[in-house]
PDB file of N, CA and C in Angstrom:
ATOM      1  N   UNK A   1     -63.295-235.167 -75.984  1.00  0.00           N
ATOM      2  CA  UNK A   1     -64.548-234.808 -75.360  1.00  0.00           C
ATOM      3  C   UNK A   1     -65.085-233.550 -76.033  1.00  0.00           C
ATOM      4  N   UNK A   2     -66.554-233.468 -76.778  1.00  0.00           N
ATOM      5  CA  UNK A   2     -66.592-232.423 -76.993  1.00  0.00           C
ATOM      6  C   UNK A   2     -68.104-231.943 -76.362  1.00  0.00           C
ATOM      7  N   UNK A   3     -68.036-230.344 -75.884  1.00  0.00           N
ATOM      8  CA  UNK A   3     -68.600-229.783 -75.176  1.00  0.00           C
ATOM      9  C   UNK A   3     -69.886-228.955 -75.834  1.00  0.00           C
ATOM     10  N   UNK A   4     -71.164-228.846 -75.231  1.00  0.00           N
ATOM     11  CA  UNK A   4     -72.391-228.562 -76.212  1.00  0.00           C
ATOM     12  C   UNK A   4     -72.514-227.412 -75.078  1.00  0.00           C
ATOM     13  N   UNK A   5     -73.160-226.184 -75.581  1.00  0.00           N
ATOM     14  CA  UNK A   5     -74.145-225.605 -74.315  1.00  0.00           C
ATOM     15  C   UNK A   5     -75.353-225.536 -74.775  1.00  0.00           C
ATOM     16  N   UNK A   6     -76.536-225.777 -73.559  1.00  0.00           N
ATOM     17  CA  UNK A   6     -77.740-225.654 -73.789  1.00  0.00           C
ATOM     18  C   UNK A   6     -78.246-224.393 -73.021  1.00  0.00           C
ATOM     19  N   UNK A   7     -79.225-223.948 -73.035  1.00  0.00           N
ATOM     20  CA  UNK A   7     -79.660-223.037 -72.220  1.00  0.00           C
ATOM     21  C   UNK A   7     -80.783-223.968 -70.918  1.00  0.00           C
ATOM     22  N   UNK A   8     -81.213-223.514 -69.911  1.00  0.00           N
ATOM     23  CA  UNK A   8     -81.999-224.160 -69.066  1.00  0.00           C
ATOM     24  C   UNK A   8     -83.570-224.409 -70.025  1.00  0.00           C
ATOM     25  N   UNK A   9     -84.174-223.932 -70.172  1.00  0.00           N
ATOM     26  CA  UNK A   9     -85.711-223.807 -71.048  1.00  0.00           C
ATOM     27  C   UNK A   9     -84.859-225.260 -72.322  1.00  0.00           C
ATOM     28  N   UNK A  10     -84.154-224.913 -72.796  1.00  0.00           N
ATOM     29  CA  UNK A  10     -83.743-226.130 -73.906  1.00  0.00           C
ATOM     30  C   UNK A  10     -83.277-227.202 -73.382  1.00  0.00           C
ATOM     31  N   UNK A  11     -83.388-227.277 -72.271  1.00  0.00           N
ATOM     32  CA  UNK A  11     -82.715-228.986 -71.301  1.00  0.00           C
ATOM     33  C   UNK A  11     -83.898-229.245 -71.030  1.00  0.00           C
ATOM     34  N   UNK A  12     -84.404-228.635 -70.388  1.00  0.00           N
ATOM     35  CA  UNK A  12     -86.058-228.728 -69.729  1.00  0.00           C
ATOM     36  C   UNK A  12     -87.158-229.597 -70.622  1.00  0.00           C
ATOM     37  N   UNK A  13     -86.812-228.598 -72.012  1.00  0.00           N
ATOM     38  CA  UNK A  13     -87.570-229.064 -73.113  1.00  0.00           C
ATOM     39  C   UNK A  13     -87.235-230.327 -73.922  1.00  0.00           C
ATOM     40  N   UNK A  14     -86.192-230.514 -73.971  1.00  0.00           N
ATOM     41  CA  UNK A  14     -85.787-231.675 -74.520  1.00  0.00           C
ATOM     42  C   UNK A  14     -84.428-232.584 -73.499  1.00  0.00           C
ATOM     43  N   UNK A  15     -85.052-233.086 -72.555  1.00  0.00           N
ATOM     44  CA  UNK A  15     -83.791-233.433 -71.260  1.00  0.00           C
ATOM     45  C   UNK A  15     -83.427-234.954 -71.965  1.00  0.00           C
ATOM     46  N   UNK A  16     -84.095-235.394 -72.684  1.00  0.00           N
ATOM     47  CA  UNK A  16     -84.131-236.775 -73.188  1.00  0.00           C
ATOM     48  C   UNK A  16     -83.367-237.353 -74.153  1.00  0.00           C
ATOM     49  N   UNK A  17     -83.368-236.153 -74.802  1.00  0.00           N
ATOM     50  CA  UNK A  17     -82.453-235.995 -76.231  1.00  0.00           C
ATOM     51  C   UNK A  17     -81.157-235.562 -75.317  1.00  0.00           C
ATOM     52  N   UNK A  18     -80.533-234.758 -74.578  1.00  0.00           N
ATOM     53  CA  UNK A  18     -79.356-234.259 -74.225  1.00  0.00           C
ATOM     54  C   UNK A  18     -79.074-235.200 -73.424  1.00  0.00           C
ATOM     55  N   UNK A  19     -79.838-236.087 -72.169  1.00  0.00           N
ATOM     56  CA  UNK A  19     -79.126-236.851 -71.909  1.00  0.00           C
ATOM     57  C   UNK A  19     -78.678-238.657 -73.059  1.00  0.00           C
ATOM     58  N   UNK A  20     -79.327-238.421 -74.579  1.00  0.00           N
ATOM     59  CA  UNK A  20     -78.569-239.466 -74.924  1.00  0.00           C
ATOM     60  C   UNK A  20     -77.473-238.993 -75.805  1.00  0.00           C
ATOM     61  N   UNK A  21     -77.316-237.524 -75.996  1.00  0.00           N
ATOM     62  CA  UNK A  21     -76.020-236.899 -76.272  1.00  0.00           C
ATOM     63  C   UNK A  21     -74.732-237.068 -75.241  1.00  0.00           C
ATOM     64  N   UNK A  22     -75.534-237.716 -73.524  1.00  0.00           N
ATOM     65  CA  UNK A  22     -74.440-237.765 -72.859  1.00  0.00           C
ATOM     66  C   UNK A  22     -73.819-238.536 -72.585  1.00  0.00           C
ATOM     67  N   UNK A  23     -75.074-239.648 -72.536  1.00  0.00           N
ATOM     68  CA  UNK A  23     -74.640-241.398 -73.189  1.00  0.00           C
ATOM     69  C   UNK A  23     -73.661-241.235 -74.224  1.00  0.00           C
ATOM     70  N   UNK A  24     -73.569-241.093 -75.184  1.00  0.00           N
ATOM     71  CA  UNK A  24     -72.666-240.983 -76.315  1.00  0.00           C
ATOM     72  C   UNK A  24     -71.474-240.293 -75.751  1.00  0.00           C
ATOM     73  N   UNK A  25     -71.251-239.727 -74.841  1.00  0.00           N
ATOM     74  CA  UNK A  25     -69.778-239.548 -74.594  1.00  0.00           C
ATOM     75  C   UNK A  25     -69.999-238.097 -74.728  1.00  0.00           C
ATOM     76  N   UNK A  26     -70.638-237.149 -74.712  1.00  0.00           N
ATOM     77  CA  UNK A  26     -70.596-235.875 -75.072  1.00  0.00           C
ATOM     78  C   UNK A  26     -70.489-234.865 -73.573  1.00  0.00           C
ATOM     79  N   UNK A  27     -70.243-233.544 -73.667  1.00  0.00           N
ATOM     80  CA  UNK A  27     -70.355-232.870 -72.254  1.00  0.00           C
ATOM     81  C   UNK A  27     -71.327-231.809 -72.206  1.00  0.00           C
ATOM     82  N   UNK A  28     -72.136-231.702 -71.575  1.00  0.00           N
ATOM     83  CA  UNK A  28     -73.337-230.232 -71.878  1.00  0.00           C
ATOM     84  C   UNK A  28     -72.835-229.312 -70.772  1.00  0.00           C
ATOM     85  N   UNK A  29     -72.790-228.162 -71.424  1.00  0.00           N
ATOM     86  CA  UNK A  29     -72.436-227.281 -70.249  1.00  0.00           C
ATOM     87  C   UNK A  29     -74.112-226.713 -70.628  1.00  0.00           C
ATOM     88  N   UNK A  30     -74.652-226.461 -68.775  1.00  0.00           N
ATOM     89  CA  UNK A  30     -75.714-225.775 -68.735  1.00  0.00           C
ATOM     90  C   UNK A  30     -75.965-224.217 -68.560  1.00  0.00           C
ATOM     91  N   UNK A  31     -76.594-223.433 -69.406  1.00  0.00           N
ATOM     92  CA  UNK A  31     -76.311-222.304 -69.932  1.00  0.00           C
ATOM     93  C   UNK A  31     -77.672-221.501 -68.746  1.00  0.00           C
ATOM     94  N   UNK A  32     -77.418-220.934 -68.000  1.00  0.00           N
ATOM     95  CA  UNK A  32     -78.515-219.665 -67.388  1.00  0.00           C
ATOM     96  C   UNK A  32     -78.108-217.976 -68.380  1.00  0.00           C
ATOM     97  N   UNK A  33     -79.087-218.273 -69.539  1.00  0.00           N
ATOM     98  CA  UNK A  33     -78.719-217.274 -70.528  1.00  0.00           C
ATOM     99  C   UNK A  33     -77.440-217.535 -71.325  1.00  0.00           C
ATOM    100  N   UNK A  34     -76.478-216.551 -70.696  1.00  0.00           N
ATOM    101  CA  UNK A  34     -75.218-217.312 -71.118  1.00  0.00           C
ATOM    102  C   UNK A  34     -74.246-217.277 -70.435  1.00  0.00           C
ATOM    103  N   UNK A  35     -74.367-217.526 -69.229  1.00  0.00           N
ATOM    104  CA  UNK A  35     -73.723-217.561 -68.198  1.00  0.00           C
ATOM    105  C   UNK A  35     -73.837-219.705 -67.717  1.00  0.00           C
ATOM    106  N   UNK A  36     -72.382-219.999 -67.963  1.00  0.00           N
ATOM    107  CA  UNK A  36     -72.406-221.571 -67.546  1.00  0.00           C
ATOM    108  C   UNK A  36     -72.541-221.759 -65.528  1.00  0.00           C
ATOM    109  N   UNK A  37     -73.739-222.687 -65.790  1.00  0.00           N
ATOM    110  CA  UNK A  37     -73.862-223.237 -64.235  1.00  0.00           C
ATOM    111  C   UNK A  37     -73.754-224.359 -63.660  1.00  0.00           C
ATOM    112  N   UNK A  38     -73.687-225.141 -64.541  1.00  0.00           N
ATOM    113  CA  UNK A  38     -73.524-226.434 -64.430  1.00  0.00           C
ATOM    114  C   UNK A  38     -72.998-227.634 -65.762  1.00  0.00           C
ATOM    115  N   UNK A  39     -72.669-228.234 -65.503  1.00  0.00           N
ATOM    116  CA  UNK A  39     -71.768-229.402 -66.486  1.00  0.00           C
ATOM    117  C   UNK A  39     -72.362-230.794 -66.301  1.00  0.00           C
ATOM    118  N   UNK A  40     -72.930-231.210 -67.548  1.00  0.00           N
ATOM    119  CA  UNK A  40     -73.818-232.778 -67.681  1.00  0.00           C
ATOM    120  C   UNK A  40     -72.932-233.543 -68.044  1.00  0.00           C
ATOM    121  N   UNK A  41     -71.814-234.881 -67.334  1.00  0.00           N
ATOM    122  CA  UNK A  41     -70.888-235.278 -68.120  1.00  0.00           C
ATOM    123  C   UNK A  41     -70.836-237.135 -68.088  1.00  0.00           C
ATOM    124  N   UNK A  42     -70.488-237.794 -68.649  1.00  0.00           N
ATOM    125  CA  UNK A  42     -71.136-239.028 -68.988  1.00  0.00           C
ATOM    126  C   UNK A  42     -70.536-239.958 -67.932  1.00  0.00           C
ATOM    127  N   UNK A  43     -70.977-240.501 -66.940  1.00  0.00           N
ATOM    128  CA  UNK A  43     -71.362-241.447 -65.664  1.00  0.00           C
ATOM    129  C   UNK A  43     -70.051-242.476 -65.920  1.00  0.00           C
ATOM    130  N   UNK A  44     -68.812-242.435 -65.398  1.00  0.00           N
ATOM    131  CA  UNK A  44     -68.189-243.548 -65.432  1.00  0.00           C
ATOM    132  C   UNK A  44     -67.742-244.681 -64.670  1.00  0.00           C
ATOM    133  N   UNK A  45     -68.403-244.409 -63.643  1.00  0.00           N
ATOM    134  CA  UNK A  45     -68.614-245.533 -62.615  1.00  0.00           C
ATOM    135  C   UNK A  45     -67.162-245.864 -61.896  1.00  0.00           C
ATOM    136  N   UNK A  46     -66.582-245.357 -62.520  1.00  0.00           N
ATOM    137  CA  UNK A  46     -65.118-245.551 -61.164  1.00  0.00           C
ATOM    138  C   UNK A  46     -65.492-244.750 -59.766  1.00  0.00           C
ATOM    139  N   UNK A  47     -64.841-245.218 -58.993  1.00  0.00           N
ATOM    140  CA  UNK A  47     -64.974-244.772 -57.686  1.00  0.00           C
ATOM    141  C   UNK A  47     -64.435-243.349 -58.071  1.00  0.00           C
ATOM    142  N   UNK A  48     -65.146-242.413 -57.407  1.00  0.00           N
ATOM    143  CA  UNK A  48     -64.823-241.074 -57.870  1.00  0.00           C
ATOM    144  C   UNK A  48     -64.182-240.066 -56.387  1.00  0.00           C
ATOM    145  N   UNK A  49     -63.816-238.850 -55.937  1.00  0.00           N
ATOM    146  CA  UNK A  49     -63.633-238.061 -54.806  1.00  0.00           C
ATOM    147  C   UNK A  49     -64.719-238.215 -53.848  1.00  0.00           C
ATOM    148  N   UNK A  50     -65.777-238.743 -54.313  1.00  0.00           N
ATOM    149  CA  UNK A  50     -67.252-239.085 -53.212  1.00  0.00           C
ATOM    150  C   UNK A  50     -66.978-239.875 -53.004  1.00  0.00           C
ATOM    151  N   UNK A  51     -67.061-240.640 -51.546  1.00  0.00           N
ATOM    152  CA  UNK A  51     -67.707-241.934 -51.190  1.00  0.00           C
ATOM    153  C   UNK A  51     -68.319-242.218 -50.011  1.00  0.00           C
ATOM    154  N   UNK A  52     -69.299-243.100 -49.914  1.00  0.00           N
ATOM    155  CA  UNK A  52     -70.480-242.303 -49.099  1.00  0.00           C
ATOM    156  C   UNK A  52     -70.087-244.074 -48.066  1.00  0.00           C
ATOM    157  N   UNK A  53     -69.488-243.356 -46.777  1.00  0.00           N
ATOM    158  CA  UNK A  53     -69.350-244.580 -45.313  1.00  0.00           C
ATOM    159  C   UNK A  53     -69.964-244.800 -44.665  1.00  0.00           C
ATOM    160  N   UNK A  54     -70.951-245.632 -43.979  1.00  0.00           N
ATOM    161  CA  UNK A  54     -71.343-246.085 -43.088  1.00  0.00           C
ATOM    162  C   UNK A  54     -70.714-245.891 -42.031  1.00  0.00           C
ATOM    163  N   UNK A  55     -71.599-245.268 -41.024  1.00  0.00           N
ATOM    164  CA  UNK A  55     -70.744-245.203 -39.566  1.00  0.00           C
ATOM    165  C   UNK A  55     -70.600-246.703 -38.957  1.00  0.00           C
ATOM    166  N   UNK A  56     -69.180-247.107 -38.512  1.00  0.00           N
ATOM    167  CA  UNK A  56     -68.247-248.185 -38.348  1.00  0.00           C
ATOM    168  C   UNK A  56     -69.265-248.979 -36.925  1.00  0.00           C
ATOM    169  N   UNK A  57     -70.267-249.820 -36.670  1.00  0.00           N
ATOM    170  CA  UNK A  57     -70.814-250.408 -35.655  1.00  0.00           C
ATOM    171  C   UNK A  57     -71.781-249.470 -35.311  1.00  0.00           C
ATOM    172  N   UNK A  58     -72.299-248.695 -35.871  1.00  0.00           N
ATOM    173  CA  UNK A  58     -73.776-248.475 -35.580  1.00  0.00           C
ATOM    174  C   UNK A  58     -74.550-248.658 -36.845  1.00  0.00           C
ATOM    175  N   UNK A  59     -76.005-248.678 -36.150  1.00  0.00           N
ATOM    176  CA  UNK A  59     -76.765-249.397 -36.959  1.00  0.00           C
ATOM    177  C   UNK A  59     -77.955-248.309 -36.646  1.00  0.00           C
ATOM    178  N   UNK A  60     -78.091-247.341 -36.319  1.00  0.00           N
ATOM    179  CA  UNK A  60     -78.946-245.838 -37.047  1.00  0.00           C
ATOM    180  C   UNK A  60     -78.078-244.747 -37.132  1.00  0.00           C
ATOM    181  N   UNK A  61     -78.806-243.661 -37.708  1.00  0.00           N
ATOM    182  CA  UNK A  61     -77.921-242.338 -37.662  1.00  0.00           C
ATOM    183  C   UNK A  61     -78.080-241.786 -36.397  1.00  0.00           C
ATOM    184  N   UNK A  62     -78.873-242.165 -35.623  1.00  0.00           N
ATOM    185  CA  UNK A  62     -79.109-241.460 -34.500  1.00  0.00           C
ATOM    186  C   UNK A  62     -78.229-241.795 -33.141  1.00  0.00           C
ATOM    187  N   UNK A  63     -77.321-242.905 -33.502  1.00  0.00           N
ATOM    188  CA  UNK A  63     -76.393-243.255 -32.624  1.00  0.00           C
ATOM    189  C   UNK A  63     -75.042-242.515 -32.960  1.00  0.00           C
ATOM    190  N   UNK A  64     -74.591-242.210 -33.856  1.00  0.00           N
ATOM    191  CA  UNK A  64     -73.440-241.490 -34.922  1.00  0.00           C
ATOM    192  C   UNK A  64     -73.331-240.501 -33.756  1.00  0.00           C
ATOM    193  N   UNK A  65     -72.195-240.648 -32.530  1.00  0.00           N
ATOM    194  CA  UNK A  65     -71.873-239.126 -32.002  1.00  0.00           C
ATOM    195  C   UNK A  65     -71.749-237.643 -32.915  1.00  0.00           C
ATOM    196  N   UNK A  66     -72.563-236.883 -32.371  1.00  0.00           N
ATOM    197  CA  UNK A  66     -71.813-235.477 -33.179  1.00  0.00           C
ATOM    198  C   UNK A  66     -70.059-235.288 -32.722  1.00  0.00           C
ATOM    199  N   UNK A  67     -70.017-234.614 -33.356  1.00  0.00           N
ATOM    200  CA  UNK A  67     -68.580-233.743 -33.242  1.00  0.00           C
ATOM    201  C   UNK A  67     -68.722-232.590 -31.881  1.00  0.00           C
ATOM    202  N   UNK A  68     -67.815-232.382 -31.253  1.00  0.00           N
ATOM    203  CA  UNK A  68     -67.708-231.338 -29.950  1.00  0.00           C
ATOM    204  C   UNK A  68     -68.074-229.834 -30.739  1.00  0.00           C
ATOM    205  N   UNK A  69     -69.216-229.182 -30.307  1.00  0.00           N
ATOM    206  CA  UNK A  69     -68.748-227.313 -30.389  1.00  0.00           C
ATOM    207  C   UNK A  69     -67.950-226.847 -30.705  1.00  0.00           C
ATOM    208  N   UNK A  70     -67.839-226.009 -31.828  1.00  0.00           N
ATOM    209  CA  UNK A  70     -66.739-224.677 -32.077  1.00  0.00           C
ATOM    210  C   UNK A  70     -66.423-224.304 -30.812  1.00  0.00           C
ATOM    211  N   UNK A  71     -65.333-223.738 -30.158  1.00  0.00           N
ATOM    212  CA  UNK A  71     -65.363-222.897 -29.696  1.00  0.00           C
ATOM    213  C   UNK A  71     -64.606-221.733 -30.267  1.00  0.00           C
ATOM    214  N   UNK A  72     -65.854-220.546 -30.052  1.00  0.00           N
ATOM    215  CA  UNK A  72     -65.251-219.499 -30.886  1.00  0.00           C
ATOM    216  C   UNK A  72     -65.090-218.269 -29.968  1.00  0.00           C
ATOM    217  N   UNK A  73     -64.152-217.456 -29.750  1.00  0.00           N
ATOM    218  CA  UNK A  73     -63.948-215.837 -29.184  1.00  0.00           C
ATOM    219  C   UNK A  73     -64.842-214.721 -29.781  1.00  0.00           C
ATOM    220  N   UNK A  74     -66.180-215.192 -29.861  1.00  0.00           N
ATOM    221  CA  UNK A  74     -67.025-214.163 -31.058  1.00  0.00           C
ATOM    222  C   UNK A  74     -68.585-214.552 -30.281  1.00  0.00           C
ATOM    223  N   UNK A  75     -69.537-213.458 -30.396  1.00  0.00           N
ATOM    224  CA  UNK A  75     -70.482-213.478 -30.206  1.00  0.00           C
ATOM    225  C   UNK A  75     -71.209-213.344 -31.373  1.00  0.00           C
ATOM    226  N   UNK A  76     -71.464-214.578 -31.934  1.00  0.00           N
ATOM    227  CA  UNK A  76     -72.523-214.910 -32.966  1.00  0.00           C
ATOM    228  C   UNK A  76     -73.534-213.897 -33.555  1.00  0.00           C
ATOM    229  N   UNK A  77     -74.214-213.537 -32.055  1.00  0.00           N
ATOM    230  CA  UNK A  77     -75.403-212.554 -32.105  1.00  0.00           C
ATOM    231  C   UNK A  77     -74.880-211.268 -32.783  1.00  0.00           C
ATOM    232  N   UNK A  78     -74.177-211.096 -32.267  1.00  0.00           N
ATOM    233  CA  UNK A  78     -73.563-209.033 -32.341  1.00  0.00           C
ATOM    234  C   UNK A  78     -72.871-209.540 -33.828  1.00  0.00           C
ATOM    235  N   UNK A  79     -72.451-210.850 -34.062  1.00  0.00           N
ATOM    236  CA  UNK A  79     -71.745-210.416 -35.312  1.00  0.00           C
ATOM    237  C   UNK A  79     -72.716-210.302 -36.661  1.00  0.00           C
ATOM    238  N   UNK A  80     -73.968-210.827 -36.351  1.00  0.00           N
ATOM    239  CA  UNK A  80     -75.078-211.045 -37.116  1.00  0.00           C
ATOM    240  C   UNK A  80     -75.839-209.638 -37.073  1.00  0.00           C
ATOM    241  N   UNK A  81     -75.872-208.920 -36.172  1.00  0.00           N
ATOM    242  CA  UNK A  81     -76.109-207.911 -35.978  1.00  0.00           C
ATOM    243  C   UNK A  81     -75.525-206.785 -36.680  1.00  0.00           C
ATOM    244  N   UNK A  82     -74.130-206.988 -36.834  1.00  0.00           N
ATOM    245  CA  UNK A  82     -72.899-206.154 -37.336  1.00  0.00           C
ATOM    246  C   UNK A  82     -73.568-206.331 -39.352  1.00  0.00           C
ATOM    247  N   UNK A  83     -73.812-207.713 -39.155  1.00  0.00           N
ATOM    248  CA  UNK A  83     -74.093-207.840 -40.911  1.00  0.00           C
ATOM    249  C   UNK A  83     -74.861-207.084 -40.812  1.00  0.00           C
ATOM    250  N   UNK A  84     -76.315-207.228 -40.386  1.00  0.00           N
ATOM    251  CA  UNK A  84     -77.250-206.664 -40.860  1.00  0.00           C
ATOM    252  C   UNK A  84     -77.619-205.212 -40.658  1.00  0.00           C
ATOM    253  N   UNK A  85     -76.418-204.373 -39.520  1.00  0.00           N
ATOM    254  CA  UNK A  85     -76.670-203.170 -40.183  1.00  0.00           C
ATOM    255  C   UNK A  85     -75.469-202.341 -41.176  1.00  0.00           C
ATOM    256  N   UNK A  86     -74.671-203.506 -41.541  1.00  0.00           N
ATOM    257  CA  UNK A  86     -73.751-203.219 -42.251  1.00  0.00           C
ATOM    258  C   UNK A  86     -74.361-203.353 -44.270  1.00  0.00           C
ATOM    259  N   UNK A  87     -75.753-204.266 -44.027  1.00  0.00           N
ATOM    260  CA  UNK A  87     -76.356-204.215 -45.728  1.00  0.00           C
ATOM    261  C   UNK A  87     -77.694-203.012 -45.781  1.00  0.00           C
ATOM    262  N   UNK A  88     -77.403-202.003 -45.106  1.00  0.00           N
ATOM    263  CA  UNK A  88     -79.049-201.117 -44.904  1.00  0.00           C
ATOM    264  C   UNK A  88     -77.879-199.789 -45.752  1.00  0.00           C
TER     265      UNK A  88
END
């Protein structure tokens, strides 16, 4: 596998050309200056760590029970409070 970096403005500008560098088997690492942010790498269609389930006998999302409340020993408010005069 060998690895290219582009910068963002040079993907932007030519996204057409890099993605048939990726077709070809190649890897783009995406460059913000020169700092890497992201990785373009070529689509292999195996079932991968994602896989996206259908909830089991329903038929909208709006039937999908949520999950029960945190319960947490913390007051949300005061701790949000605590941030924000903890960044002044």
């Amino acid at each position: 596998m060998v690895m290219n970096g582009v910068r963002i403005a040079d993907l932007k500008a030519h996204l057409s050309a890099h993605l048939r560098e990726v077709r070809r088997g190649r890897t783009i690492v995406v460059l913000d200056r020169e700092t890497p942010i992201a990785r373009l790498v070529p689509y292999d269609g195996s079932p991968g760590a994602l896989r996206v389930r259908h909830p089991r006998g329903k038929a909208r999302l709006r039937d999908v029970p949520l999950p029960p409340p945190l319960r947490l020993d913390l007051d949300i408010v005061e701790l949000l409070l605590q941030d924000r005069e903890g960044g002044r």
